[in-house]
Protein backbone atom coordinates (compact mmCIF):
# COMPACT_ATOMS: atom_id res chain seq x y z
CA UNK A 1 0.00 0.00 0.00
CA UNK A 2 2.58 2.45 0.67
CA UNK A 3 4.99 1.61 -2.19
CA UNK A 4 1.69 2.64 -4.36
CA UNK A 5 1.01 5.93 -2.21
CA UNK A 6 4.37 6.88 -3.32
CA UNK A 7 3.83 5.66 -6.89
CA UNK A 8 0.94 7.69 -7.34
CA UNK A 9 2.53 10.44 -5.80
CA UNK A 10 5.74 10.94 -7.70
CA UNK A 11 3.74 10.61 -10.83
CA UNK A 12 1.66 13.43 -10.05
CA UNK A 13 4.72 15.22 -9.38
CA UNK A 14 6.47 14.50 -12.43
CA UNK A 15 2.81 15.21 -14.44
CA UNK A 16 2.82 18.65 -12.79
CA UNK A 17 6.44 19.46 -13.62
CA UNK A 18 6.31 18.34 -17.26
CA UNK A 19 3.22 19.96 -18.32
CA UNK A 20 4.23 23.38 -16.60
CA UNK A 21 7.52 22.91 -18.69
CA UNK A 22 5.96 22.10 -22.04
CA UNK A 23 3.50 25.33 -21.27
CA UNK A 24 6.83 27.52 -20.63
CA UNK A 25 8.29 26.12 -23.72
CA UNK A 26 5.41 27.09 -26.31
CA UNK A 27 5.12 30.35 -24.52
CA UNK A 28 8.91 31.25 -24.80
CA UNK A 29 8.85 29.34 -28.54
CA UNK A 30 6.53 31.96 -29.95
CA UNK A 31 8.31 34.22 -28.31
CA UNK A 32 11.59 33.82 -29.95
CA UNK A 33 9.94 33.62 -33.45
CA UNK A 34 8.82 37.08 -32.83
CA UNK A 35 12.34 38.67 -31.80
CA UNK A 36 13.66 37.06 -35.26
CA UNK A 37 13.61 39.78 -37.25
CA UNK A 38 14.95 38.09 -40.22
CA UNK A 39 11.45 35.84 -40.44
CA UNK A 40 8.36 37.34 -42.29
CA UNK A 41 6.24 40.47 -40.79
CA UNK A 42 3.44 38.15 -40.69
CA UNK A 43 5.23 35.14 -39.38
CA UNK A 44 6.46 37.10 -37.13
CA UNK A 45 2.88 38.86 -35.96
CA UNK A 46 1.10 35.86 -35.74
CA UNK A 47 3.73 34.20 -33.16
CA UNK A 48 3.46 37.66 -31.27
CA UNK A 49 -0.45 37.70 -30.79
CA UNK A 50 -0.51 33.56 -30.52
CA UNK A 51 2.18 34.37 -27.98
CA UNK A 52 -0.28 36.66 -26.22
CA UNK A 53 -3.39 34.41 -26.00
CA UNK A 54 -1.27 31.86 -24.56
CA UNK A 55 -0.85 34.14 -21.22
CA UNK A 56 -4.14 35.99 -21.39
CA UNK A 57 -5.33 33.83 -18.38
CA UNK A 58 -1.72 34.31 -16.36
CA UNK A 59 -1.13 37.66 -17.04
CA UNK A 60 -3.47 40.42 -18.31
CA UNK A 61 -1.41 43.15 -18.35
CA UNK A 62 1.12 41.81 -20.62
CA UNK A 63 -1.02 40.68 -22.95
CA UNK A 64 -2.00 44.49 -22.89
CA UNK A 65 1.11 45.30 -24.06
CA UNK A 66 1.49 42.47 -26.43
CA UNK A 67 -1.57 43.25 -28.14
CA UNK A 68 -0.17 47.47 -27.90
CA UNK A 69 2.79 46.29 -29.74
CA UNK A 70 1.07 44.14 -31.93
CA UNK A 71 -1.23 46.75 -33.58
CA UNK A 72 1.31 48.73 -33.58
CA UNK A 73 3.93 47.05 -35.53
CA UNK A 74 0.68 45.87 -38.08
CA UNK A 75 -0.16 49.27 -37.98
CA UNK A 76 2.73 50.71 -39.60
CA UNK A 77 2.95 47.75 -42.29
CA UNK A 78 -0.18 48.46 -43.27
CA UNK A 79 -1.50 44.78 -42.26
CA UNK A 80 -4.90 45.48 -41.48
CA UNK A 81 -6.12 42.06 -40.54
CA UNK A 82 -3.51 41.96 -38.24
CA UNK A 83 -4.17 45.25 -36.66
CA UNK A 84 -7.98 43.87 -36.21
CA UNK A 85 -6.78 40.85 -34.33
CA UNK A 86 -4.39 42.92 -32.05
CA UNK A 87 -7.51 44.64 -31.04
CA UNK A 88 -9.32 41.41 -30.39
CA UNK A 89 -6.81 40.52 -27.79
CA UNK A 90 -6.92 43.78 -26.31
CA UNK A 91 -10.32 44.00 -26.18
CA UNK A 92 -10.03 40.82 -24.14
CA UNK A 93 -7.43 41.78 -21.94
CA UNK A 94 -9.52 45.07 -21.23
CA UNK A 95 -12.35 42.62 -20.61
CA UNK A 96 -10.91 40.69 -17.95
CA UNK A 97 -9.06 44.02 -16.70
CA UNK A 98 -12.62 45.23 -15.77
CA UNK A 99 -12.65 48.16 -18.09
CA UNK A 100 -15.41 47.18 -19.87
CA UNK A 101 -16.26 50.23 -21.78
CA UNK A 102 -12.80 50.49 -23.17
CA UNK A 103 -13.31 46.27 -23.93
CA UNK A 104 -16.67 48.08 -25.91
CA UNK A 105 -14.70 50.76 -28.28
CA UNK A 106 -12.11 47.95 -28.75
CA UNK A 107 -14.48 45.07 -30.44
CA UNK A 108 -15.98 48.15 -32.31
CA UNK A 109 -12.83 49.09 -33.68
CA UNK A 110 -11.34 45.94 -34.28
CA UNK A 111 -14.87 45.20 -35.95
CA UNK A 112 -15.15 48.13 -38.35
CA UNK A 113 -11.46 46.96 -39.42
CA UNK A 114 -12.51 43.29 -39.91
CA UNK A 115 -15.16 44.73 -42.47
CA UNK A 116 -12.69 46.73 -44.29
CA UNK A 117 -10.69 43.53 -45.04
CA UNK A 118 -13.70 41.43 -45.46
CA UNK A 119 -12.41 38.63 -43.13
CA UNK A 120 -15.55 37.20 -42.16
CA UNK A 121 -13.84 35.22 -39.10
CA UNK A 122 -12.60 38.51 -38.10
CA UNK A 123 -15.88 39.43 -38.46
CA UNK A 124 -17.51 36.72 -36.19
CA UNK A 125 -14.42 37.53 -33.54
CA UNK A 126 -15.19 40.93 -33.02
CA UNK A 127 -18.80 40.58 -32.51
CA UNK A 128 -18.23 37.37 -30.36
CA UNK A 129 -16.13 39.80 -28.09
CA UNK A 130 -18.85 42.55 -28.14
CA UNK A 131 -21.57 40.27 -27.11
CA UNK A 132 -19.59 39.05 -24.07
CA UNK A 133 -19.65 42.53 -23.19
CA UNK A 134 -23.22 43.23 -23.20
CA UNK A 135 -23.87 40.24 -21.53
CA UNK A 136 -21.67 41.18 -18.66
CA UNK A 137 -23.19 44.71 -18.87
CA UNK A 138 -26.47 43.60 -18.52
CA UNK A 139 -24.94 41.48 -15.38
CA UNK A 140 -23.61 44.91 -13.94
């Protein structure tokens, strides 16, 4: 009984310590594809805001800035879609920030850039991340 105690035990260990590992490794993995400036603007954008969904849950205020530097860099290239999914994130991290109204001008703006490059997932994001806000509104 106790050699199976301690079985059971040190597996759950080891479970805990690999799958914390292979999180830190996807997370830091995305991570280094966007610091590689020789790769693709978009290559390099989507492993920036992929990067930034990854730790929306662990840390909101980072994915603030992620998503900041996100739009921004899109901005510049002219990469509209990429700008509109920048604001997605953002308007998530506002979201769970609690600033809900900012979350609201967010989706809105992310939205009415979606349209201009006729993404229709873009689309369906956007409005998926203003209708979580009226729902918690109504909530309020």
């Amino acid at each position: 009984m106790c050699y199976k105690v301690k079985y059971i035990s040190i597996s759950l260990i080891l479970l805990l310590i690999s799958e914390g590992t292979l999180c830190q490794t996807k997370s830091d993995s995305l991570w280094s594809v966007w610091v590689n400036a020789e790769l693709e603007d978009t290559t390099r954008l989507d492993a920036l805001l992929k990067h930034g969904v990854e730790i929306i849950k662990k840390n909101t205020d980072s994915t603030f800035s992620i998503a900041n530097i996100g739009y921004q860099y899109a901005d510049e290239h002219n990469l509209l879609n990429y700008q509109s999914k920048a604001l997605i994130i953002k308007g998530k991290a506002l979201y769970r920030k609690g600033k809900y109204d900012q979350a609201e001008e967010t989706f809105n703006e992310s939205l009415k850039l979606a349209r201009e490059v006729a993404d229709s997932l873009l689309v369906a994001r956007s409005i998926h991340g203003y209708w979580i806000y009226l729902l918690c509104k109504r909530r309020l």
